[in-house]
PDB file of N, CA and C in Angstrom:
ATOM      1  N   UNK A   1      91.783  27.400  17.157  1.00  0.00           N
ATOM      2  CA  UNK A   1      91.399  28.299  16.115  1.00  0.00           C
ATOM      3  C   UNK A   1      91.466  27.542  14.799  1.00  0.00           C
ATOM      4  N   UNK A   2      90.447  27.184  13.969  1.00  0.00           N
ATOM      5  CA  UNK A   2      90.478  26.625  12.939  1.00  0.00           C
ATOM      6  C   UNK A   2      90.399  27.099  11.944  1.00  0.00           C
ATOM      7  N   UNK A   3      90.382  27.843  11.139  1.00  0.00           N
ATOM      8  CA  UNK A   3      90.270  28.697  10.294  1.00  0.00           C
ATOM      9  C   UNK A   3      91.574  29.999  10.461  1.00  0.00           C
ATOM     10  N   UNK A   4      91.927  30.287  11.485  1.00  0.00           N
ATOM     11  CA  UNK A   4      92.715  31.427  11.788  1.00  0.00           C
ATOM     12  C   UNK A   4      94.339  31.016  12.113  1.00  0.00           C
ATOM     13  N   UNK A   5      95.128  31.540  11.574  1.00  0.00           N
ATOM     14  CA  UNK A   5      96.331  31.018  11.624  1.00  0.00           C
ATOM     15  C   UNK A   5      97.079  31.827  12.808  1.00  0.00           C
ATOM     16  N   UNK A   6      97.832  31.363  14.077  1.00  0.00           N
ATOM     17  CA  UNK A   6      98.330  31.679  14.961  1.00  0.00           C
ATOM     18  C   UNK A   6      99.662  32.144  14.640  1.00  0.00           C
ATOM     19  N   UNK A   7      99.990  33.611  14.670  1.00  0.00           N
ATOM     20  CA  UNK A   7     101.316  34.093  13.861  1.00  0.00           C
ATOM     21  C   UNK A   7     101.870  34.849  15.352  1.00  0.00           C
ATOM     22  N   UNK A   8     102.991  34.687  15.709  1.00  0.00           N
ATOM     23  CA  UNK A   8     104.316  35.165  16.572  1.00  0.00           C
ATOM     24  C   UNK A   8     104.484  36.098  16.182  1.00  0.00           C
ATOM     25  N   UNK A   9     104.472  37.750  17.140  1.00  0.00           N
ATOM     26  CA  UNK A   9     104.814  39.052  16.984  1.00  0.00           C
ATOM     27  C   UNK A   9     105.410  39.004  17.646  1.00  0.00           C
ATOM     28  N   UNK A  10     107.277  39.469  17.011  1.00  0.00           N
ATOM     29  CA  UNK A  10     107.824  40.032  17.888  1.00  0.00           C
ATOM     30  C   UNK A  10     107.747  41.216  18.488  1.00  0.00           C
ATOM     31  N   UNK A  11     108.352  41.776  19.659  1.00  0.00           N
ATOM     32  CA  UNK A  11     108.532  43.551  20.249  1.00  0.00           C
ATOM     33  C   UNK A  11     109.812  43.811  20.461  1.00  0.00           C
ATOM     34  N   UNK A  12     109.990  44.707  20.302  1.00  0.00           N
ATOM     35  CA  UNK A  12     111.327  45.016  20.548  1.00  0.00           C
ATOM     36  C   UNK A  12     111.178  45.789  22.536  1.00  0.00           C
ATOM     37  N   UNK A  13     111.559  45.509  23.089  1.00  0.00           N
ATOM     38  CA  UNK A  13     111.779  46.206  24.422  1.00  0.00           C
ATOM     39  C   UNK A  13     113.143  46.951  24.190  1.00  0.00           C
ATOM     40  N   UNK A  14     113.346  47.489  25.533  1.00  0.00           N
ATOM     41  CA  UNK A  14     114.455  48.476  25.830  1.00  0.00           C
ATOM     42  C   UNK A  14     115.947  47.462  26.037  1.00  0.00           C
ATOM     43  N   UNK A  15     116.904  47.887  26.106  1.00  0.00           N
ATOM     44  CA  UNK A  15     118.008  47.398  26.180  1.00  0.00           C
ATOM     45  C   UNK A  15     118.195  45.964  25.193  1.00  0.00           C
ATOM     46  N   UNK A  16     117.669  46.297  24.019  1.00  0.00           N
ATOM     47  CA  UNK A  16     118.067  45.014  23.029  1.00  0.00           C
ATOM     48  C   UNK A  16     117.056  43.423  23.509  1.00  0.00           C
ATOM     49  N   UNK A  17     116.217  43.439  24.699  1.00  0.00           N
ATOM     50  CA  UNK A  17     115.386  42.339  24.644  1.00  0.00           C
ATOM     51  C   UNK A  17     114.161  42.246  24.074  1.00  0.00           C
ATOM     52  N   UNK A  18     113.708  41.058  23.123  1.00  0.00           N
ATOM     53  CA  UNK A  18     113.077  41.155  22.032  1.00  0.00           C
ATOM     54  C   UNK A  18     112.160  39.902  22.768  1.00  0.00           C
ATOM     55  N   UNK A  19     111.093  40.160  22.846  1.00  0.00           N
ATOM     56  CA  UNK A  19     110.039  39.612  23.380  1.00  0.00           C
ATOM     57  C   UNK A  19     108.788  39.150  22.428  1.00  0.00           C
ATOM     58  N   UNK A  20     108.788  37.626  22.335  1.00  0.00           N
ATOM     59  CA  UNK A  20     107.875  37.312  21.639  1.00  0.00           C
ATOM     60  C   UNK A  20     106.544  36.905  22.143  1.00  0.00           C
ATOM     61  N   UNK A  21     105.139  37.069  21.886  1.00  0.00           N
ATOM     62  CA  UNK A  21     104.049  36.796  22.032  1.00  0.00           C
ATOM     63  C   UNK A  21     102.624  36.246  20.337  1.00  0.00           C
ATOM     64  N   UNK A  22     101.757  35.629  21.009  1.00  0.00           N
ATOM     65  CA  UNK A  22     100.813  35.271  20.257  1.00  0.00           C
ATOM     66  C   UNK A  22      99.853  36.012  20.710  1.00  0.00           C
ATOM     67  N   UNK A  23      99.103  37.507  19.614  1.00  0.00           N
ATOM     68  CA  UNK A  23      98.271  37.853  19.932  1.00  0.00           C
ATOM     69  C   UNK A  23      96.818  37.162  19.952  1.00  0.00           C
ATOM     70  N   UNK A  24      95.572  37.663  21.388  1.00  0.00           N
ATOM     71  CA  UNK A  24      94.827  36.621  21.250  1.00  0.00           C
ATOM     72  C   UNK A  24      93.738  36.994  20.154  1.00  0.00           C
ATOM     73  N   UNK A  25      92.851  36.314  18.833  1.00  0.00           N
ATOM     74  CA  UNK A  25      92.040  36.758  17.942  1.00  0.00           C
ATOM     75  C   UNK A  25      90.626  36.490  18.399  1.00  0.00           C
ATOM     76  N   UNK A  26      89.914  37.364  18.537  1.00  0.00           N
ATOM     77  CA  UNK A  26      88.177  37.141  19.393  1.00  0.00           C
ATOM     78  C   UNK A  26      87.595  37.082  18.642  1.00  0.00           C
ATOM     79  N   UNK A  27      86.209  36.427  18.376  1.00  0.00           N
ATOM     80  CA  UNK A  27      85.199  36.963  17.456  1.00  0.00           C
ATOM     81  C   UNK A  27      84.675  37.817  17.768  1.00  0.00           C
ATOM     82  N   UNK A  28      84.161  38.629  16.216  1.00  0.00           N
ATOM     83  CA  UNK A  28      83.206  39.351  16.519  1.00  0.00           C
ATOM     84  C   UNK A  28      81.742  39.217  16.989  1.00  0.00           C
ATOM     85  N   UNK A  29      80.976  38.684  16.770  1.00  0.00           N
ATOM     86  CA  UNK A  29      79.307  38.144  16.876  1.00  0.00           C
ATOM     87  C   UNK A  29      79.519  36.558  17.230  1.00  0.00           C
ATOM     88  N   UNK A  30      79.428  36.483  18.077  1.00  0.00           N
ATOM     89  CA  UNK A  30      79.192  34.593  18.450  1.00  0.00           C
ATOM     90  C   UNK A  30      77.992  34.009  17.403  1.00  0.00           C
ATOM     91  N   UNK A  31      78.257  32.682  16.731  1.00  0.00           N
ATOM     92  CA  UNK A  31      77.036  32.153  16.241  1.00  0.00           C
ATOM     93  C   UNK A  31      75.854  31.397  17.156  1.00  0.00           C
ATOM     94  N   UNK A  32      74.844  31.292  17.015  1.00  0.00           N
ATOM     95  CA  UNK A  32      73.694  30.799  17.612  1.00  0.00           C
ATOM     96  C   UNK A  32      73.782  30.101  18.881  1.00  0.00           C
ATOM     97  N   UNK A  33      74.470  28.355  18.348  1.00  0.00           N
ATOM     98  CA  UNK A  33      75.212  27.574  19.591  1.00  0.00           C
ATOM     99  C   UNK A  33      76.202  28.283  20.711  1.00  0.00           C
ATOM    100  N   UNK A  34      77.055  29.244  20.592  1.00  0.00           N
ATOM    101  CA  UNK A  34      77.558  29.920  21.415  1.00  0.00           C
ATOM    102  C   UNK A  34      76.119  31.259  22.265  1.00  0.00           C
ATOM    103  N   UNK A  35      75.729  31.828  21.205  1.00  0.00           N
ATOM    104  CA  UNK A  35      74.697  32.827  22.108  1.00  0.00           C
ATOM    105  C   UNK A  35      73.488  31.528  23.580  1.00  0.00           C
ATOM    106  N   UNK A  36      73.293  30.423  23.067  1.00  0.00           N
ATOM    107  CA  UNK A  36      72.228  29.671  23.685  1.00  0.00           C
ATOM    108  C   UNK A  36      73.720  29.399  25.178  1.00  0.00           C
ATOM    109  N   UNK A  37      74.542  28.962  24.755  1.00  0.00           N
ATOM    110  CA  UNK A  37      75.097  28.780  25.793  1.00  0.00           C
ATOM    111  C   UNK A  37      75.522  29.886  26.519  1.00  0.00           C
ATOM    112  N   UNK A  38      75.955  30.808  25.860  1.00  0.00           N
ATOM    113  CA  UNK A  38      76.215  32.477  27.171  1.00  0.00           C
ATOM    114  C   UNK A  38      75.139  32.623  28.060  1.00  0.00           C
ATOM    115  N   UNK A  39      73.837  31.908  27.095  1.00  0.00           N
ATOM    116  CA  UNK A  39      72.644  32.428  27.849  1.00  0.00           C
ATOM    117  C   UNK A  39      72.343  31.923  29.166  1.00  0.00           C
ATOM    118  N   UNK A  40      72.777  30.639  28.857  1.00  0.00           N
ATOM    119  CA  UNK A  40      72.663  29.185  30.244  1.00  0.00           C
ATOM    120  C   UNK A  40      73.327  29.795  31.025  1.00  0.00           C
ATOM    121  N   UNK A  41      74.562  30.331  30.824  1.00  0.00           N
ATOM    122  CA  UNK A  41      75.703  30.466  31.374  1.00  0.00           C
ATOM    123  C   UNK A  41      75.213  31.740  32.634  1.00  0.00           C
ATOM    124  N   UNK A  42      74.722  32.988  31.812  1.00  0.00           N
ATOM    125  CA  UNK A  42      74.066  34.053  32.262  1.00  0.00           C
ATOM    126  C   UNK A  42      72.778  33.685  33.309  1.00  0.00           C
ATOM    127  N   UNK A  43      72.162  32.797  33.299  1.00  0.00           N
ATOM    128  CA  UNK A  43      71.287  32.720  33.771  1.00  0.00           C
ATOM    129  C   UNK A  43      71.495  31.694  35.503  1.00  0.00           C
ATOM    130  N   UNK A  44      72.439  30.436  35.130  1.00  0.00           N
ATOM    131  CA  UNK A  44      73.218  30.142  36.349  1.00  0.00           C
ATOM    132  C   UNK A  44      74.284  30.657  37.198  1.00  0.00           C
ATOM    133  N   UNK A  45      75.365  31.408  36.873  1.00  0.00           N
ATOM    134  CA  UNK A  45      76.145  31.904  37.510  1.00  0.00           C
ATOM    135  C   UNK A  45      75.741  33.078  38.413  1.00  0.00           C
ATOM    136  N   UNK A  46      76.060  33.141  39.632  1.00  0.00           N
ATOM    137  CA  UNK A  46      76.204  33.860  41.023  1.00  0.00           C
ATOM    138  C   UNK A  46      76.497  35.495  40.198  1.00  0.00           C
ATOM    139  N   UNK A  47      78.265  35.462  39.846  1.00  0.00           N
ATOM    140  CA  UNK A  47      78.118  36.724  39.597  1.00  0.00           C
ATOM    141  C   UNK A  47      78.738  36.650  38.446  1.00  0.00           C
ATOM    142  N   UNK A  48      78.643  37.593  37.402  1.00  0.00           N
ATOM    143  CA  UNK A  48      78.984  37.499  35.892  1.00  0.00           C
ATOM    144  C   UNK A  48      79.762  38.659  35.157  1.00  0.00           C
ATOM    145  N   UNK A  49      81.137  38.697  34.962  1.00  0.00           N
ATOM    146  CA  UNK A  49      81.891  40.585  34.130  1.00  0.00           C
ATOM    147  C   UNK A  49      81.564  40.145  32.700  1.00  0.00           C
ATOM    148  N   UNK A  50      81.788  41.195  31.831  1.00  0.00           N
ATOM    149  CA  UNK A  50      81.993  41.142  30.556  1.00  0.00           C
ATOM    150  C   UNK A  50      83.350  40.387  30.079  1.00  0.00           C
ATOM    151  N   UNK A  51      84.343  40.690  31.200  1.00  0.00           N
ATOM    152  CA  UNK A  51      85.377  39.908  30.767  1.00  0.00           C
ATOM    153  C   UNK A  51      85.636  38.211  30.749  1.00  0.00           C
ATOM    154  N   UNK A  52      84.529  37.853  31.899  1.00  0.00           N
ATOM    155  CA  UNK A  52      84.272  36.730  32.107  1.00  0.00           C
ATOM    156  C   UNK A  52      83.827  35.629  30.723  1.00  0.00           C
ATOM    157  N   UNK A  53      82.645  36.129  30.557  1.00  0.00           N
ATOM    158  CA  UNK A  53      82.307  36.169  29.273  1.00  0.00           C
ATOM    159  C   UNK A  53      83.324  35.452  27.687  1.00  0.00           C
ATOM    160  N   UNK A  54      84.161  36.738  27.629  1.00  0.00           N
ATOM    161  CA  UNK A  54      84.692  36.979  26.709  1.00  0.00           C
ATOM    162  C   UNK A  54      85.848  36.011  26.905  1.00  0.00           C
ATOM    163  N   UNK A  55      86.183  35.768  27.622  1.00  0.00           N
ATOM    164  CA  UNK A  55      87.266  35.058  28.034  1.00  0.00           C
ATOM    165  C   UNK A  55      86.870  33.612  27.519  1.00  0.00           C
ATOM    166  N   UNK A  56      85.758  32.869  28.486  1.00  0.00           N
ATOM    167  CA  UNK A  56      85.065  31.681  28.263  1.00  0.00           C
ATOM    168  C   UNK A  56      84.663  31.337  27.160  1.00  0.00           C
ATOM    169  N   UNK A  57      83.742  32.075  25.711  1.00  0.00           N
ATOM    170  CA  UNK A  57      83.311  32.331  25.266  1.00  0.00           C
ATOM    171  C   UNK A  57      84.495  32.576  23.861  1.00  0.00           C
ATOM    172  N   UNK A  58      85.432  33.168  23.695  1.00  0.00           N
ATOM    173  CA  UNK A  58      86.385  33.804  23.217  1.00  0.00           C
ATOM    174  C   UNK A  58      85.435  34.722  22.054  1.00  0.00           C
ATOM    175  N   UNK A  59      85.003  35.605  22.986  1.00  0.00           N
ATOM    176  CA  UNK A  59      84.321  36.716  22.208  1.00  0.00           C
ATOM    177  C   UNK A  59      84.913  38.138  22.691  1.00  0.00           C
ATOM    178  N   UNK A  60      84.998  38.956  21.518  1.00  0.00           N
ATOM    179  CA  UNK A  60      85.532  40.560  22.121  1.00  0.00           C
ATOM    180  C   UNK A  60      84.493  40.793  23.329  1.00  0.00           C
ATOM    181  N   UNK A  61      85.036  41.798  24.521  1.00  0.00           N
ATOM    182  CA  UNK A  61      84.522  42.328  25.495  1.00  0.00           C
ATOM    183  C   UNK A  61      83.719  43.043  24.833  1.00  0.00           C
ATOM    184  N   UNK A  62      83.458  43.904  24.154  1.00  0.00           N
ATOM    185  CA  UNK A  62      82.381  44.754  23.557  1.00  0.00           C
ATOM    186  C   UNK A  62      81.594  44.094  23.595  1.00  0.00           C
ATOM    187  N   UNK A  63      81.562  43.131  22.841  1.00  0.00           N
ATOM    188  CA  UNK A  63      80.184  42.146  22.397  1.00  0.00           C
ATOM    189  C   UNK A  63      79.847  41.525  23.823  1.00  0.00           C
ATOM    190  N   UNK A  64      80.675  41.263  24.434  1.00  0.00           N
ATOM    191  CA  UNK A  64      79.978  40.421  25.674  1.00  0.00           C
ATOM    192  C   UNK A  64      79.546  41.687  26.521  1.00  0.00           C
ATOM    193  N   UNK A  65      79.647  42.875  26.816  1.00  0.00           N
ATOM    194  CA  UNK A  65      79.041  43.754  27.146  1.00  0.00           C
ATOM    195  C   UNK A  65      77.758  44.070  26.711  1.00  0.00           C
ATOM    196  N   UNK A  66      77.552  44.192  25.327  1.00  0.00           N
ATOM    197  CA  UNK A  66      76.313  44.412  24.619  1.00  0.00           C
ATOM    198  C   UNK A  66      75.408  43.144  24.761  1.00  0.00           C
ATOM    199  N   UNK A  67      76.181  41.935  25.034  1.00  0.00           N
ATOM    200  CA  UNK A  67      74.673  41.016  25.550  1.00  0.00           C
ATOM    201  C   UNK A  67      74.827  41.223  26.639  1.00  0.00           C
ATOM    202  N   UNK A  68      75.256  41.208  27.452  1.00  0.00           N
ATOM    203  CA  UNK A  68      74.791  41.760  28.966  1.00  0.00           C
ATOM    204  C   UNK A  68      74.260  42.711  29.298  1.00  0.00           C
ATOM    205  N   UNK A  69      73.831  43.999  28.664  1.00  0.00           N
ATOM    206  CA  UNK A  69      73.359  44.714  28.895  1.00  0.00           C
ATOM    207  C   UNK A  69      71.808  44.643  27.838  1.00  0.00           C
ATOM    208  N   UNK A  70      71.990  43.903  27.026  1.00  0.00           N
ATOM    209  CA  UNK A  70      70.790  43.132  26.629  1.00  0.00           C
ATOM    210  C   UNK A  70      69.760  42.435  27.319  1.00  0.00           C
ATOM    211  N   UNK A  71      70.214  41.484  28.035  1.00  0.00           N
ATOM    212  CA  UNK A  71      70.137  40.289  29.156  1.00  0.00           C
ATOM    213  C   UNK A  71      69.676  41.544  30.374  1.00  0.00           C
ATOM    214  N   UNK A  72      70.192  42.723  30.640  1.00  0.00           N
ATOM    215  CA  UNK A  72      69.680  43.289  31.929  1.00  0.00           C
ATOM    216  C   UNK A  72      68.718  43.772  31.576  1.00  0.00           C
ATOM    217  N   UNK A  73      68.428  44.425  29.796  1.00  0.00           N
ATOM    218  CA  UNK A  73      66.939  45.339  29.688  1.00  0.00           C
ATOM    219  C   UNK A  73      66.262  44.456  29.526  1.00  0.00           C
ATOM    220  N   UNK A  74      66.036  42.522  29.520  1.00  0.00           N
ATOM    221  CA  UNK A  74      65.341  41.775  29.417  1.00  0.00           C
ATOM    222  C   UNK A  74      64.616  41.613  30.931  1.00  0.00           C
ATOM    223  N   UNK A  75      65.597  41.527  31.837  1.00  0.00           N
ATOM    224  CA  UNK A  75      65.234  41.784  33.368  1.00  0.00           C
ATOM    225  C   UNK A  75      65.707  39.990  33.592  1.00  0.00           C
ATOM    226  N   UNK A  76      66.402  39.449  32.836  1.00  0.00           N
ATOM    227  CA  UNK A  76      67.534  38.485  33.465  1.00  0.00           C
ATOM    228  C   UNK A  76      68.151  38.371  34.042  1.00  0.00           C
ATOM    229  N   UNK A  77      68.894  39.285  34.272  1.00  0.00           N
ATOM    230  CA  UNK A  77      70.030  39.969  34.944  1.00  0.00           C
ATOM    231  C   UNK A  77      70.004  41.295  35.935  1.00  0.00           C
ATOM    232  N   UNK A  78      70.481  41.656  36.876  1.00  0.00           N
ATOM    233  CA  UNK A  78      70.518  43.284  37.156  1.00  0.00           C
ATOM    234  C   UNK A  78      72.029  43.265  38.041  1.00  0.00           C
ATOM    235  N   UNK A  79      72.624  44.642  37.518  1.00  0.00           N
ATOM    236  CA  UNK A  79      73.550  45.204  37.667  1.00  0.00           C
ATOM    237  C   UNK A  79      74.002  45.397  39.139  1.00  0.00           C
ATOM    238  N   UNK A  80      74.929  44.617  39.589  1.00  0.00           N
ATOM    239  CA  UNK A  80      75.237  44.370  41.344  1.00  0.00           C
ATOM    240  C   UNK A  80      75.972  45.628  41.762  1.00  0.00           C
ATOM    241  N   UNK A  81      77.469  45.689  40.612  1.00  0.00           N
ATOM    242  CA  UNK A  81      78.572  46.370  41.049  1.00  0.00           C
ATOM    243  C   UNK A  81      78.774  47.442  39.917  1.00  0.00           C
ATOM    244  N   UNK A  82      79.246  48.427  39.790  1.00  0.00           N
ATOM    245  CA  UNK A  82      79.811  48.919  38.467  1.00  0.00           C
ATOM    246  C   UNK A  82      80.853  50.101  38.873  1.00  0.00           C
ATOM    247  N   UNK A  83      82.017  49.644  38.537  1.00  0.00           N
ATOM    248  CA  UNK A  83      82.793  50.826  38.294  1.00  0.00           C
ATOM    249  C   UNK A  83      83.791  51.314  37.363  1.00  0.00           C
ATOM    250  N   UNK A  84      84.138  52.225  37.373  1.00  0.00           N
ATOM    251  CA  UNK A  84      84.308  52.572  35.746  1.00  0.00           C
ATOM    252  C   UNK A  84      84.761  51.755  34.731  1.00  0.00           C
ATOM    253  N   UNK A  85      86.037  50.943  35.477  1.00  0.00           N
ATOM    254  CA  UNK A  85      86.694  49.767  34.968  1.00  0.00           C
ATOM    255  C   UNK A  85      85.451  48.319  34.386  1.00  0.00           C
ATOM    256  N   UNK A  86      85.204  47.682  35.690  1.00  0.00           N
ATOM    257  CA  UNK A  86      84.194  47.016  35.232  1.00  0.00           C
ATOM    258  C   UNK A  86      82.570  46.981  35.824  1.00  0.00           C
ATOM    259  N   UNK A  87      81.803  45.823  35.493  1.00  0.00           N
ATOM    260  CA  UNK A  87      80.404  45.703  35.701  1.00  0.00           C
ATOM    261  C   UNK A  87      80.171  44.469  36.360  1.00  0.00           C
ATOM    262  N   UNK A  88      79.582  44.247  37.627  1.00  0.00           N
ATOM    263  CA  UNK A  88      79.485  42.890  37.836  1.00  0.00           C
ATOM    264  C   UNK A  88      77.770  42.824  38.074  1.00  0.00           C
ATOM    265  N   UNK A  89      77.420  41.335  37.242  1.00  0.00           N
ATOM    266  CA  UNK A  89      76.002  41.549  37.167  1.00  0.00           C
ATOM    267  C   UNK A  89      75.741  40.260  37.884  1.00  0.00           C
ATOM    268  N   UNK A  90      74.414  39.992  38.378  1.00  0.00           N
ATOM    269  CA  UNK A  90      73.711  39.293  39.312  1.00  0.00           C
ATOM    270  C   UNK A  90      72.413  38.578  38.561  1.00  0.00           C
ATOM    271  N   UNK A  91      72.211  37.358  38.296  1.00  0.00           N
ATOM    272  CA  UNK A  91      70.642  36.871  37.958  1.00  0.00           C
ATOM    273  C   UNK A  91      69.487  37.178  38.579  1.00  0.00           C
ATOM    274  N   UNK A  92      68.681  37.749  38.207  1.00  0.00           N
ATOM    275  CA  UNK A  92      67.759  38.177  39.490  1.00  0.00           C
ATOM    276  C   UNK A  92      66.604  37.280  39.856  1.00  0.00           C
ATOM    277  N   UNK A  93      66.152  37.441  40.967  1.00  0.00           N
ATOM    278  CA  UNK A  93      65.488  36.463  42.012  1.00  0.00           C
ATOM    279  C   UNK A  93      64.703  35.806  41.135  1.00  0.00           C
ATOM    280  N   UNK A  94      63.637  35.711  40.570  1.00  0.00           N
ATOM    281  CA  UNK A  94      62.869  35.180  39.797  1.00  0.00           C
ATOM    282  C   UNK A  94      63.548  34.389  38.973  1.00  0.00           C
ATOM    283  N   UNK A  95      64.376  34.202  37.898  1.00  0.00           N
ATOM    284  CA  UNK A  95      64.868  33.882  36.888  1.00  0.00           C
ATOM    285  C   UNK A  95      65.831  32.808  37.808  1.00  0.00           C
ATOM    286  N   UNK A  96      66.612  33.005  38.770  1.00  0.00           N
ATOM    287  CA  UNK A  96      67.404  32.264  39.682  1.00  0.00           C
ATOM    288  C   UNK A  96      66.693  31.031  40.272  1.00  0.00           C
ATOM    289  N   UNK A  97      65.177  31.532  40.678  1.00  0.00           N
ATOM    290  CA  UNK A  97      64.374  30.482  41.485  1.00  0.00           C
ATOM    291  C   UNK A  97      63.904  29.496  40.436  1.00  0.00           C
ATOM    292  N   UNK A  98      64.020  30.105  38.861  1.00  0.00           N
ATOM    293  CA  UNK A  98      62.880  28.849  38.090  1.00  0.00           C
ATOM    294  C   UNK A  98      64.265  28.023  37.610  1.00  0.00           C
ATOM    295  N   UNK A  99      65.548  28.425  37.456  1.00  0.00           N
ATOM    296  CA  UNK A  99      66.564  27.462  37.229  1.00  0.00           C
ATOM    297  C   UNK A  99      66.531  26.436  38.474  1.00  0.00           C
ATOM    298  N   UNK A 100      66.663  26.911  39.407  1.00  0.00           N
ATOM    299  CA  UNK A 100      66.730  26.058  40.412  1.00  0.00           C
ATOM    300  C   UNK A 100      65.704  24.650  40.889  1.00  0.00           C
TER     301      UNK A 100
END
């Protein structure tokens, strides 16, 4: 994180143990060089979550949701699994065969 300074929150738990962590900071909107690569990314991988994404990427899940569901009304992508929790999406046949 270059710009963002990594600050230690403590918690207080039950019985007096005080538990420290570094919360993690996501962006909001990826810039350009990051969107071209989600895209590569989206377009080779087998199967793909929002959390996946966001994780790799270090972008909020929202946002990596909203390009994925971008990416599916493009017809890049289509929707394999979904349940309430998460979404698992699939490259579809066409788009799979011209990477290849």
């Amino acid at each position: 994180m270059s710009t963002r300074e990594r600050k230690v929150v403590r918690k207080k738990k039950k019985f007096g143990l005080v538990v420290e962590f570094i919360p993690t900071v996501r962006d909001l909107t990826p810039d350009e060089e990051t969107k071209k690569k989600i895209d590569a990314e989206i377009k080779r991988a087998k199967g793909i979550t929002p959390a996946y994404i966001a994780d790799k990427f270090n972008i909020r899940v929202s946002t990596a949701k909203k390009i994925l569901r971008e990416a599916e009304e493009n017809k890049i992508i289509k929707q394999v699994v979904s349940s309430r929790r998460t979404t698992v999406y699939s490259a579809t046949a066409t788009k799979a065969a011209e990477s290849s």
